[in-house]
Protein backbone atom coordinates (compact mmCIF):
# COMPACT_ATOMS: atom_id res chain seq x y z
CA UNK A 1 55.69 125.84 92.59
CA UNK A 2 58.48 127.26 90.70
CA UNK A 3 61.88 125.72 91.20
CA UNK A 4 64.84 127.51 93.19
CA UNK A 5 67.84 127.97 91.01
CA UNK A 6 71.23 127.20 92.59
CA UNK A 7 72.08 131.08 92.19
CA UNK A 8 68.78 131.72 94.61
CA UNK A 9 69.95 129.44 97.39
CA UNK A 10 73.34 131.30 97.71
CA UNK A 11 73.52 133.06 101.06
CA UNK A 12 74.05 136.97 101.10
CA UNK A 13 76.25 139.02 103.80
CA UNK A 14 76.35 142.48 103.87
CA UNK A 15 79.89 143.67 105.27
CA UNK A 16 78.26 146.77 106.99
CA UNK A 17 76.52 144.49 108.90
CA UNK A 18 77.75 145.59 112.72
CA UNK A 19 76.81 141.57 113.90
CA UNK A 20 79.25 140.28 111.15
CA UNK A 21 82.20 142.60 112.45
CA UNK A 22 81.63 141.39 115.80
CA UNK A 23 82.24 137.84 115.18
CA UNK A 24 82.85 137.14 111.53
CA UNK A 25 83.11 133.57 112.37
CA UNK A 26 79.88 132.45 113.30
CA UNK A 27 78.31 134.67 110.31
CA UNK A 28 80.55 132.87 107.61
CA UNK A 29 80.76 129.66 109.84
CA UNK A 30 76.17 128.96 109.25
CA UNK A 31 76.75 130.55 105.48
CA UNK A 32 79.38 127.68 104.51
CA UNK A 33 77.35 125.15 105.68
CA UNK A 34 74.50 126.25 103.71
CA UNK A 35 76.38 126.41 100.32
CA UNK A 36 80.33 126.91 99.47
CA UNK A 37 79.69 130.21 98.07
CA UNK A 38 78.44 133.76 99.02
CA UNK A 39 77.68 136.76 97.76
CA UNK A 40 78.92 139.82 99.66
CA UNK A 41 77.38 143.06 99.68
CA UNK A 42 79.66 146.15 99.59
CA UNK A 43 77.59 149.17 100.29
CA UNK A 44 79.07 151.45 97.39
CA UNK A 45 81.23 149.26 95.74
CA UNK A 46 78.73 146.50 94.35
CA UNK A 47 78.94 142.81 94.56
CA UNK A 48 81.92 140.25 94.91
CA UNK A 49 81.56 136.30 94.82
CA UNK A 50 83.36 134.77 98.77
CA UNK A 51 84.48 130.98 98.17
CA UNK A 52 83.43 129.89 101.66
CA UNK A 53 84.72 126.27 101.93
CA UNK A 54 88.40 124.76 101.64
CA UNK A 55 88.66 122.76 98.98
CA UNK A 56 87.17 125.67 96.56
CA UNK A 57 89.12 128.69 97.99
CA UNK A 58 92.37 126.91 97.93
CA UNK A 59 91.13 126.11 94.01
CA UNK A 60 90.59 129.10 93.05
CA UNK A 61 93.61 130.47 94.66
CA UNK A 62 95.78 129.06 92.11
CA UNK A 63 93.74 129.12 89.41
CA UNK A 64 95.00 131.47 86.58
CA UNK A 65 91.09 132.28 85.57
CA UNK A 66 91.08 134.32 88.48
CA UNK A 67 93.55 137.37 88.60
CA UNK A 68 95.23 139.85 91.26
CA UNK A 69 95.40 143.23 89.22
CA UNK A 70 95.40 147.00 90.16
CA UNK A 71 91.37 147.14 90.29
CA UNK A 72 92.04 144.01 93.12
CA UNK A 73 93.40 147.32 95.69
CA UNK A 74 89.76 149.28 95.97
CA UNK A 75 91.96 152.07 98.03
CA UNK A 76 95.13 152.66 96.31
CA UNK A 77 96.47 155.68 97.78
CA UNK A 78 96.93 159.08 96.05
CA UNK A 79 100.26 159.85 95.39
CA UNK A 80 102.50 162.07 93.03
CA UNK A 81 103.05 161.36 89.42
CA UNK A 82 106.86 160.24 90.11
CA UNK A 83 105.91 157.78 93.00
CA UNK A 84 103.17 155.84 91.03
CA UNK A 85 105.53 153.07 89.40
CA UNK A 86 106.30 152.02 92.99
CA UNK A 87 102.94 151.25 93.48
CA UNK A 88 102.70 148.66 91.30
CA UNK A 89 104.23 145.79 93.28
CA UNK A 90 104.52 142.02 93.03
CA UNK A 91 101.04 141.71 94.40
CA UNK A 92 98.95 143.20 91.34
CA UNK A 93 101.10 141.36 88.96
CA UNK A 94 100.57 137.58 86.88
CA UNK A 95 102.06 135.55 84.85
CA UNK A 96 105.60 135.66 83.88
CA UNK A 97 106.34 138.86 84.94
CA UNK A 98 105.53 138.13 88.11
CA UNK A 99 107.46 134.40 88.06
CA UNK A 100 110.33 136.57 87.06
CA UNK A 101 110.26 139.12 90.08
CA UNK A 102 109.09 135.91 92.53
CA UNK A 103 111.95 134.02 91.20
CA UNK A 104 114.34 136.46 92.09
CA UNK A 105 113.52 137.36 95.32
CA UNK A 106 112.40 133.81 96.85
CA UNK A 107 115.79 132.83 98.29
CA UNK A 108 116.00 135.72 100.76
CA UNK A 109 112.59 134.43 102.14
CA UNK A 110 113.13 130.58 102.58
CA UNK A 111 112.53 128.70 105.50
CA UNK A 112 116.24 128.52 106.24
CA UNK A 113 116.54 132.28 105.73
CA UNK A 114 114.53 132.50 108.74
CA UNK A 115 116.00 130.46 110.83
CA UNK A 116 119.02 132.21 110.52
CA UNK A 117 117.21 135.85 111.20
CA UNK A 118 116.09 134.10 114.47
CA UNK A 119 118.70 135.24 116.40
CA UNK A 120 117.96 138.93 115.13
CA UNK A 121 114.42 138.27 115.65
CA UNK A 122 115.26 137.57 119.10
CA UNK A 123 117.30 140.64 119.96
CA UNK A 124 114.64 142.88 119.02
CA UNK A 125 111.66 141.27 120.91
CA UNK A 126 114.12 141.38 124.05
CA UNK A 127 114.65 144.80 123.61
CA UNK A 128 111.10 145.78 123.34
CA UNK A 129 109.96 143.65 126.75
CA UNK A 130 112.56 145.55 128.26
CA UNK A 131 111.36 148.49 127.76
CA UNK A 132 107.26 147.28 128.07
CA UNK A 133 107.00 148.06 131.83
CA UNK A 134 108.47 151.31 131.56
CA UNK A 135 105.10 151.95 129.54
CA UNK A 136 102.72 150.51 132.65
CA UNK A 137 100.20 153.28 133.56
CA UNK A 138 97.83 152.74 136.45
CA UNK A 139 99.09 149.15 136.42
CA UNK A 140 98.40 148.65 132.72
CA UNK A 141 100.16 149.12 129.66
CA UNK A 142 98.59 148.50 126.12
CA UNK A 143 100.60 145.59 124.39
CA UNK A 144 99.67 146.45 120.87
CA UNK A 145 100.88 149.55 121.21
CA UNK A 146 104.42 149.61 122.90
CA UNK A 147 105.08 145.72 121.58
CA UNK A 148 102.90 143.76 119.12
CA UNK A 149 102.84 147.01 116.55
CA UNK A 150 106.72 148.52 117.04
CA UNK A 151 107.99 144.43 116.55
CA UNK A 152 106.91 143.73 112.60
CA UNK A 153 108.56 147.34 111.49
CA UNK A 154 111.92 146.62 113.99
CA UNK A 155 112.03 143.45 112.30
CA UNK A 156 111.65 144.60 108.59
CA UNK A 157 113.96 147.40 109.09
CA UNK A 158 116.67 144.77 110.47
CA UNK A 159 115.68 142.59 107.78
CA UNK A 160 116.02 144.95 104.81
CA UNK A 161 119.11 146.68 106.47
CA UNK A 162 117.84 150.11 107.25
CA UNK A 163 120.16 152.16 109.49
CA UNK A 164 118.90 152.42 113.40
CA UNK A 165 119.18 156.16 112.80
CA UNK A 166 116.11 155.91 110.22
CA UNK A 167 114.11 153.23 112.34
CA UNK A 168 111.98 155.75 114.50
CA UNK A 169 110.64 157.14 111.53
CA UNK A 170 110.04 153.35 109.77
CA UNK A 171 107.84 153.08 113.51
CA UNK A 172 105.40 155.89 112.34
CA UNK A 173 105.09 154.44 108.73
CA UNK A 174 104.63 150.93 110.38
CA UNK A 175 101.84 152.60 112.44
CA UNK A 176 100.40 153.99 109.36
CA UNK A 177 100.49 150.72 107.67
CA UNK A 178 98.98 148.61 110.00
CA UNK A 179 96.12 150.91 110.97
CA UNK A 180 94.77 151.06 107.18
CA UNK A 181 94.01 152.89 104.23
CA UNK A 182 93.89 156.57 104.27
CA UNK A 183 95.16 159.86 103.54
CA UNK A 184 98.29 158.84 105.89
CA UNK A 185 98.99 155.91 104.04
CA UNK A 186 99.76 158.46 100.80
CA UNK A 187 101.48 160.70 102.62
CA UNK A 188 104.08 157.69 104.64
CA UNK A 189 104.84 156.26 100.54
CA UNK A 190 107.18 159.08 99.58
CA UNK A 191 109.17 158.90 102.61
CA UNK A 192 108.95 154.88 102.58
CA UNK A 193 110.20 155.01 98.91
CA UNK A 194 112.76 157.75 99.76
CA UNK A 195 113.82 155.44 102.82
CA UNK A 196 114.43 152.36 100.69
CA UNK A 197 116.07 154.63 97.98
CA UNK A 198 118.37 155.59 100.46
CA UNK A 199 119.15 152.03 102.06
CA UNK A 200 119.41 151.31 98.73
CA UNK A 201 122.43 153.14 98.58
CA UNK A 202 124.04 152.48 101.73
CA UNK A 203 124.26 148.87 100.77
CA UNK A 204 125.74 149.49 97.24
CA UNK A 205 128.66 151.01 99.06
CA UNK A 206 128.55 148.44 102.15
CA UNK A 207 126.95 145.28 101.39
CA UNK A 208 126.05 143.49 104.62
CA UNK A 209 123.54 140.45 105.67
CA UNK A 210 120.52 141.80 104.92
CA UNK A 211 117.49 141.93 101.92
CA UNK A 212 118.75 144.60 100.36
CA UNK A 213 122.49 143.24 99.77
CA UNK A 214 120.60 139.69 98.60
CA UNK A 215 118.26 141.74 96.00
CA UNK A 216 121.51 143.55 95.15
CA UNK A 217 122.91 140.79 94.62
CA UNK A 218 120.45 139.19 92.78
CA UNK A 219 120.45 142.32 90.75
CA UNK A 220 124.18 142.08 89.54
CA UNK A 221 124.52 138.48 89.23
CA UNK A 222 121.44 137.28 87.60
CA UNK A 223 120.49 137.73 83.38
CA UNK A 224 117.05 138.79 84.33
CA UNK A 225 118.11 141.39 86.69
CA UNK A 226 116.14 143.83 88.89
CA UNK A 227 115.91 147.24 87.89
CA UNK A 228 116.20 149.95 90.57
CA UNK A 229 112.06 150.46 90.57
CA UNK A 230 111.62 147.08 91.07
CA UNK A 231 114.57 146.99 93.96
CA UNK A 232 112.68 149.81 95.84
CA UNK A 233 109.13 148.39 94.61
CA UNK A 234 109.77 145.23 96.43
CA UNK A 235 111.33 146.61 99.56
CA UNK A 236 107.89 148.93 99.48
CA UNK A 237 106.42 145.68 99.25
CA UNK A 238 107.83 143.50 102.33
CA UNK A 239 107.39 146.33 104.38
CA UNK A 240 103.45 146.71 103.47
CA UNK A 241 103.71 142.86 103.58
CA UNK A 242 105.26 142.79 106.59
CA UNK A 243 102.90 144.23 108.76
CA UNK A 244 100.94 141.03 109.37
CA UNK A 245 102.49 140.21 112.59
CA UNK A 246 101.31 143.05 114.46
CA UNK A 247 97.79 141.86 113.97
CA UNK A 248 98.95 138.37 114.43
CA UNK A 249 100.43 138.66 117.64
CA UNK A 250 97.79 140.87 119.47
CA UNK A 251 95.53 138.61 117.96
CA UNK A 252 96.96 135.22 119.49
CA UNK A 253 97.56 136.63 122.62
CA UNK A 254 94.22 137.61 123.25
CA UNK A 255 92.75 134.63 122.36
CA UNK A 256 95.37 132.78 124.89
CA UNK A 257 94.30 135.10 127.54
CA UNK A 258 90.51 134.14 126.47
CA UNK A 259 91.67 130.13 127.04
CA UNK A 260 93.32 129.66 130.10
CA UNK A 261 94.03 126.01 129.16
CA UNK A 262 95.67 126.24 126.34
CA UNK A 263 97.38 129.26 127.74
CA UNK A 264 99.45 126.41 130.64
CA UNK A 265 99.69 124.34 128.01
CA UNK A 266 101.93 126.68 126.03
CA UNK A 267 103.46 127.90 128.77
CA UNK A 268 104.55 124.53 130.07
CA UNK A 269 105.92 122.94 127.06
CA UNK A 270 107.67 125.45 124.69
CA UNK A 271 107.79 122.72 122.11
CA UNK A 272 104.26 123.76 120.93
CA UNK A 273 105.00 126.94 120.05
CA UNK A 274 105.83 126.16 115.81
CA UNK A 275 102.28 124.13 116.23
CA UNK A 276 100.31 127.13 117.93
CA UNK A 277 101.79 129.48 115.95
CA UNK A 278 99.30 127.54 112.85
CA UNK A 279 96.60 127.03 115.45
CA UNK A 280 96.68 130.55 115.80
CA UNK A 281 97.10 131.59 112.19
CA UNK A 282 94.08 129.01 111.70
CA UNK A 283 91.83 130.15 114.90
CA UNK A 284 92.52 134.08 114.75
CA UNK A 285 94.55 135.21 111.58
CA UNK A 286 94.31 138.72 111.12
CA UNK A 287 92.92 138.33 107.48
CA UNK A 288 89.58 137.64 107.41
CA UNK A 289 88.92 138.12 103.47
CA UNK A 290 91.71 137.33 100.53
CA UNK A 291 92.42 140.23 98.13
CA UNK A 292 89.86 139.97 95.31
CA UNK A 293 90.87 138.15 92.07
CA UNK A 294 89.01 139.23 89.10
CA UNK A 295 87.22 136.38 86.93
CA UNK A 296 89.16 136.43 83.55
CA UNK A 297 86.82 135.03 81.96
CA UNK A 298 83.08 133.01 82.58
CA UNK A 299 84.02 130.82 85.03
CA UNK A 300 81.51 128.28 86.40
CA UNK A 301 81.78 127.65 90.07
CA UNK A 302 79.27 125.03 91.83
CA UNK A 303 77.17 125.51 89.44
CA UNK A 304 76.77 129.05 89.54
CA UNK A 305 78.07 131.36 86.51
CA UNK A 306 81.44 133.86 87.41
CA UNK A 307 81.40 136.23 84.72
CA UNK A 308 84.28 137.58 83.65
CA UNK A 309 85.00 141.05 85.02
CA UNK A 310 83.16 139.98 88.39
CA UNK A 311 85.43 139.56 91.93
CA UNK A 312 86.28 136.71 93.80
CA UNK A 313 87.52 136.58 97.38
CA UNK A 314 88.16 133.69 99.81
CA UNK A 315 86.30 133.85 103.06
CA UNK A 316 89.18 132.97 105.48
CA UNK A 317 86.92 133.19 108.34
CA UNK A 318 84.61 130.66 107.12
CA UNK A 319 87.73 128.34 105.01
CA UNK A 320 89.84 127.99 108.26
CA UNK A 321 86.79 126.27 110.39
CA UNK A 322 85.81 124.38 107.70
CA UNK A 323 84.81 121.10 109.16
CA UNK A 324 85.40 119.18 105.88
CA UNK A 325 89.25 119.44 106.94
CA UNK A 326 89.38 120.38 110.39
CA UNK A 327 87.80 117.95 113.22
CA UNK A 328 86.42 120.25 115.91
CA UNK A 329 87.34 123.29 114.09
CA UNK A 330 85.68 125.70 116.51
CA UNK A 331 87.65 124.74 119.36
CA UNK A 332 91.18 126.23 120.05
CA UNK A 333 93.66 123.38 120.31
CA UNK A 334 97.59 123.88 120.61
CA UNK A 335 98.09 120.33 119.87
CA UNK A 336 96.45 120.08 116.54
CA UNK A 337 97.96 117.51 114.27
CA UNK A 338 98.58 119.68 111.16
CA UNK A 339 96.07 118.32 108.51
CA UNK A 340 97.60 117.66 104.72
CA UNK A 341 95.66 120.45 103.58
CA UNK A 342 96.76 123.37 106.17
CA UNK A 343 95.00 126.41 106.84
CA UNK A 344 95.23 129.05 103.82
CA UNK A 345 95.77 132.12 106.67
CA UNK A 346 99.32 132.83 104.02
CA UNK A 347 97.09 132.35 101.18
CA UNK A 348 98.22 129.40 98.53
CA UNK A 349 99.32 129.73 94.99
CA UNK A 350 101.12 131.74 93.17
CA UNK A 351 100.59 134.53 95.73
CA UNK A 352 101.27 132.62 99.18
CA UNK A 353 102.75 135.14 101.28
CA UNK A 354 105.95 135.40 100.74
CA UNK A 355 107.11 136.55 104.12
CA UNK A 356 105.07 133.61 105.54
CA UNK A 357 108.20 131.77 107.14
CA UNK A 358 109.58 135.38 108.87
CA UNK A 359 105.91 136.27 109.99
CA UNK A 360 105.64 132.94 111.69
CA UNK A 361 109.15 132.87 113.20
CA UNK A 362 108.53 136.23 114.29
CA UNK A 363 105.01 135.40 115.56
CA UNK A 364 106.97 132.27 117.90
CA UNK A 365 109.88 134.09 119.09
CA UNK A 366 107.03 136.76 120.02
CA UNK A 367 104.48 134.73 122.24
CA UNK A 368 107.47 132.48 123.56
CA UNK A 369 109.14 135.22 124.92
CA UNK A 370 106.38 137.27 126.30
CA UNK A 371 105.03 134.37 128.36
CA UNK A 372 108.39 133.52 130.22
CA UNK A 373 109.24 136.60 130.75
CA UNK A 374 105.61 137.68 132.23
CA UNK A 375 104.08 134.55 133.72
CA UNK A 376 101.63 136.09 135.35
CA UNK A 377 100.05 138.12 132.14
CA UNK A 378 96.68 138.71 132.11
CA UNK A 379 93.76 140.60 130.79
CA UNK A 380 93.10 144.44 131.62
CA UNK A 381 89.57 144.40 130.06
CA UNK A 382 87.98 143.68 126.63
CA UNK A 383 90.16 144.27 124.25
CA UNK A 384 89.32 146.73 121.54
CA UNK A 385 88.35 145.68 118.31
CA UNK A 386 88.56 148.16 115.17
CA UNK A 387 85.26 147.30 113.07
CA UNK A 388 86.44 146.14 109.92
CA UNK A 389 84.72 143.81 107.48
CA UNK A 390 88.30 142.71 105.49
CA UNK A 391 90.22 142.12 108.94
CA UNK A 392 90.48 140.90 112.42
CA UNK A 393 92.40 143.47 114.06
CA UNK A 394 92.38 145.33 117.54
CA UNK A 395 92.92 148.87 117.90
CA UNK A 396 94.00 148.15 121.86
CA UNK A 397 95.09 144.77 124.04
CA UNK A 398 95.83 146.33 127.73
CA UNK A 399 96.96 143.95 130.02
CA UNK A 400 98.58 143.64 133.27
CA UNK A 401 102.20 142.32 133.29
CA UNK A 402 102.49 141.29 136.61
CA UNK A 403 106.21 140.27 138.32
CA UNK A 404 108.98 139.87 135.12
CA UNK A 405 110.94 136.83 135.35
CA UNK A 406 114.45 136.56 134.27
CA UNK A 407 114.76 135.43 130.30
CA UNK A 408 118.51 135.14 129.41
CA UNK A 409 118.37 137.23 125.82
CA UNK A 410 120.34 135.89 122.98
CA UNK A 411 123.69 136.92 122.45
């Protein structure tokens, strides 16, 4: 009997598969236990290589053989001549050039950052459950629409300093954004560029606390300074970036609402919320697949040959219940002790998200406030799920909001 290579015992999933959109977990979930790497089947686009267990994906993420470049973003939008260079962000870049831009515009993103945007943060999530029962229709109102999809783009326009005026506008490209590629993605990047163009401007003339003051900043006072493409580039950037949370949020409250334990538990002790917030990113993260790297070169990867050209992807859905790092990992549990290792639901390397520590302040101040000020929240019916092979996303979450309760909003 001949022998079976290594290459013949890797698993193969076919992302048209309807079963693997429906729960992407269980699918990856049997395939990492039968090897720690897959090959994925993209009907029209070929073949890519999925690291499927922890140790390997968080290896490859931050190994240099493996690159983000433009071929990494199969559905760059079409857009005029003069709006290309803004397209080439932070993202598709490596190396030094990309240390350089990273270096620049890290301190506007810190951990401390956020903590001072909380209060900001705050305002605008009060605002918006405000105005979420004015939206109730037959007793229901849709939360992804009218909270967990206007919050991310409120917050990155506050962030980045564009003027209230503008925001309605910055709500349709958010919309846009967060729904996917498309011909109205290409047609929301002239007027996103144009936007941060303008804000741009405004802040020249009136600095203020905000990203685009900092990057100005950073822009005069630093020897390796940002030109004006790169300014609006990376402003183009955190606000495609900076979608994340709607998915996030729609995401984690569903799955509350689908654990009623876990759902008191939070609700009792607002001290979990930092800790759920990673459960959450870990149990439910909106990214179920890592932007392809291509292999720079032959690469040999459990002892299967990467040639160079060919694309690699981390499985998220199968890395974040892998039970090498995570005891129980298919359980929900609020009270995790965070492992040394972390989930990778920001990524890790080079390219961790670098809105990480807004997303998940935004993604606390979110669920915290939404459950004292609706106690009594519940589910309106399945929620609806947009089939998508690359992420976990819903295209509806109706609930029922049931009696407010008073929730003193920050000054």
């Amino acid at each position: 009997m001949a022998a079976v290579s290594a290459q013949d015992r890797i698993p193969e999933i076919d992302l048209s598969d309807p079963e693997l959109m429906r729960d992407p977990w269980s699918r990856y979930g049997a395939a990492r236990e039968r090897s720690p790497l897959a090959r994925l089947l993209i009907p029209g686009l070929g073949t890519m290589w999925a690291l499927l267990r922890h140790d390997g994906a968080r290896a490859m993420l931050s190994d240099p053989r493996f690159e983000l470049n433009a071929g990494s973003f199969a559905h760059r939008p079409a857009v005029a001549e003069e709006y290309l260079p803004y397209l080439r962000t932070m993202q598709e870049l490596e190396g030094p050039e990309h240390h350089r831009l990273r270096r620049l515009v890290a301190p506007a993103f810190t951990a401390r950052r956020a903590a001072r945007f909380r209060p900001r943060i705050e305002r605008i999530v009060h605002r918006l459950l405000d105005e979420l029962p004015d939206h109730v229709a037959d007793g229901t109102v849709d939360l992804q629409r009218h909270f967990t999809r206007p919050l991310p783009m409120d917050v990155i326009c506050e962030l980045v300093g564009i003027p209230e005026s503008d925001r309605p506008r910055w709500r349709e490209y958010g919309a846009i954004i967060a729904a996917g590629h498309g011909a109205g993605l290409a047609e929301a990047i002239p007027g996103i560029v144009e936007g941060a163009t303008a804000a741009v401007a405004v802040r020249r003339a009136e600095p203020a606390d905000d990203l685009v003051s900092d990057l100005l900043r950073a822009q005069s006072e630093d020897g390796d300074r940002l030109d004006d493409v790169e300014l609006v580039t990376l402003i183009w950037n955190v606000v495609l970036a900076g979608q994340t949370p709607t998915h996030l949020v729609a995401n984690s409250v569903a799955a509350l609402l689908d654990h009623p334990q876990q759902l008191a538990a939070l609700r009792a002790d607002d001290a979990l919320l930092p800790g759920a917030v990673e459960e959450l990113t870990r149990w439910c993260g909106p990214q179920l697949l890592a932007i392809p790297r291509q292999a720079r070169e032959d690469v040999e990867i459990h002892g299967t040959l990467i040639s160079r050209g060919d694309r690699v992807t981390a499985a998220l859905a199968a890395v974040n219940g892998d039970p090498r790092v995570y005891a129980d990992p298919d359980r929900l549990n609020l009270q995790r002790t965070p492992g040394a290792a972390g989930h990778l639901g920001f990524l890790h390397g080079p390219h961790f998200c670098l809105g990480a520590s807004i997303a998940r302040v935004q993604t606390e101040v979110a669920l915290g406030a939404l459950l004292r000020r609706f106690p009594d929240l519940a589910s309106a019916g399945t929620p609806q799920r947009v089939p998508d092979p690359g992420n976990w996303r819903l295209a509806a979450l109706p609930v029922t909001l049931g009696a407010p309760v008073a929730d003193p909003a920050p000054s």
